[in-house]
Protein backbone atom coordinates (compact mmCIF):
# COMPACT_ATOMS: atom_id res chain seq x y z
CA UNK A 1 0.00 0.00 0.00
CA UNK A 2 1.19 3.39 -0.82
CA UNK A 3 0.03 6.72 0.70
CA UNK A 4 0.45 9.98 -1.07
CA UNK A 5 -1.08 13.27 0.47
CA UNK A 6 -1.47 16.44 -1.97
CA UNK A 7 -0.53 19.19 0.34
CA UNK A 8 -2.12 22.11 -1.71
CA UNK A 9 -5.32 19.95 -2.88
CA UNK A 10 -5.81 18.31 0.92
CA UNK A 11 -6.52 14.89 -1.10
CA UNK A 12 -5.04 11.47 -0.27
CA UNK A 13 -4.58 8.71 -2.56
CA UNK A 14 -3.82 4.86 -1.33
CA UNK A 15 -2.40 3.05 -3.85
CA UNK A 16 -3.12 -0.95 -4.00
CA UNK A 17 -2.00 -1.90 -7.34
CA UNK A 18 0.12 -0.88 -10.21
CA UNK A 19 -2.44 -2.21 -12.66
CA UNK A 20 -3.83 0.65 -15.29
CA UNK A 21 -7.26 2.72 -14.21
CA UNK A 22 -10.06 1.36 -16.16
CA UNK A 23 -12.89 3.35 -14.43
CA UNK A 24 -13.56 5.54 -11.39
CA UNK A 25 -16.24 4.84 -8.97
CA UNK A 26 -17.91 7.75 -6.63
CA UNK A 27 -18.40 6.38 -3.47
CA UNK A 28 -19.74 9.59 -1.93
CA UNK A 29 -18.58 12.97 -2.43
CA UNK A 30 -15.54 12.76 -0.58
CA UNK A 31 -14.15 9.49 -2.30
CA UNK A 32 -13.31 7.89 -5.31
CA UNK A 33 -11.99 4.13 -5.91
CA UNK A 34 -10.28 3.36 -9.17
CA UNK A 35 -10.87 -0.02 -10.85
CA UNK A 36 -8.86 -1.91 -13.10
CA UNK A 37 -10.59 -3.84 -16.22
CA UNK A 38 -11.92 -6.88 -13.79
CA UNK A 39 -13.07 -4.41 -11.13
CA UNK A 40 -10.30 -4.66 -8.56
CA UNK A 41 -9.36 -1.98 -6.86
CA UNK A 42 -6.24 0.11 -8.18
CA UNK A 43 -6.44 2.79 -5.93
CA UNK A 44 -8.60 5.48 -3.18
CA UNK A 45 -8.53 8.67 -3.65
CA UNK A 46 -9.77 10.72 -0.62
CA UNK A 47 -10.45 14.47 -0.71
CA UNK A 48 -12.14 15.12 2.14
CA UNK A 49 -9.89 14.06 4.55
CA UNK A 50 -11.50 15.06 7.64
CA UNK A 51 -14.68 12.76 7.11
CA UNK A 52 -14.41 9.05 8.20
CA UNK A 53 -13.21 7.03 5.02
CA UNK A 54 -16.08 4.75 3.95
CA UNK A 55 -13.86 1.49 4.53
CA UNK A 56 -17.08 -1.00 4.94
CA UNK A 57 -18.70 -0.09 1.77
CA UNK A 58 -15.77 -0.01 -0.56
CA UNK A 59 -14.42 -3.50 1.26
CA UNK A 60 -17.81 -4.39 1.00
CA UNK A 61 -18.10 -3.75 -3.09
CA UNK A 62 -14.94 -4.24 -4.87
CA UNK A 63 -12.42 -6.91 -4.30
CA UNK A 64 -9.15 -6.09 -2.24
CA UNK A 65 -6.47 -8.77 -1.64
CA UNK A 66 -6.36 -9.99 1.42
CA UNK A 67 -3.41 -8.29 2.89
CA UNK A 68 -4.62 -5.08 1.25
CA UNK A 69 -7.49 -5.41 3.24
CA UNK A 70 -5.85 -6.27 6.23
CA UNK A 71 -3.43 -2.92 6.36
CA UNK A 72 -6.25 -0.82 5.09
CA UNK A 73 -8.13 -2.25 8.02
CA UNK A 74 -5.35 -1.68 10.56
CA UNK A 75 -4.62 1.94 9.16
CA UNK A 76 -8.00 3.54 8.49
CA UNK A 77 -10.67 1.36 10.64
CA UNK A 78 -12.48 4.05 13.24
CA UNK A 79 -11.42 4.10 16.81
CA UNK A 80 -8.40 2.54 15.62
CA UNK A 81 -4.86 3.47 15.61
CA UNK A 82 -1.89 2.85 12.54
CA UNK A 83 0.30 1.51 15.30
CA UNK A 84 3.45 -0.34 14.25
CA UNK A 85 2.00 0.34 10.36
CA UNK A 86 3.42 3.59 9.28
CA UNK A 87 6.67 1.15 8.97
CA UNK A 88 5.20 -0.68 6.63
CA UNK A 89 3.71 1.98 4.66
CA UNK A 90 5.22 3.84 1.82
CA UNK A 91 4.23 7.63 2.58
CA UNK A 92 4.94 10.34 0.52
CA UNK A 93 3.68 14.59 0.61
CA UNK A 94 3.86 16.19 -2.62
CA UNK A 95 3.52 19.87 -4.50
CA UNK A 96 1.19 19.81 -7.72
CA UNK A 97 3.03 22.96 -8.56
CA UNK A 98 0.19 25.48 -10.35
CA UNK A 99 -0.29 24.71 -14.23
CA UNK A 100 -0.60 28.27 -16.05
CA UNK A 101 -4.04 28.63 -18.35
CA UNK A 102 -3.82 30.58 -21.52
CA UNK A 103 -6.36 33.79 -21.36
């Protein structure tokens, strides 16, 4: 699993699989899940962080291998706590630097 965090956009994205996007499901207006071509999931995009991430309903509606779902669990489950996981995690911040638009 691999965490980037937009700093300027606020939006998180986990990354589960290198596989190419085939479509984007809106979960609810704070989060998107990206599918590959047999419906597993490539990635989570999150942009509003502050809300609770819908874990149930996406673990509940697309498949997630097994030890995805188990450090998505650990990590993001409510009441819960990363723990020992940040070690295991790949975590990086980034700068979308501003893209000028011709007038």
């Amino acid at each position: 699993m691999r965490l980037k965090y937009d700093l300027d956009a606020g939006a998180l994205y986990i990354g589960l699989a290198d596989a190419a996007v085939a479509r984007t499901a809106q979960i609810d207006e704070g989060t998107l899940v990206d599918l590959d071509k047999d419906g597993n999931v490539v990635g989570i995009e999150v942009t509003a962080v502050e809300r609770p991430l819908p874990l149930g309903l996406i673990l509940g509606s697309y498949a997630v291998p097994a030890h995805e779902e188990a450090q998505l669990r650990a990590y993001f489950q409510q009441g819960g706590s990363a723990g020992g996981m940040a070690g295991a995690l790949e975590i990086s911040a980034v700068r979308i630097p501003a893209v000028p638009v011709p007038a």
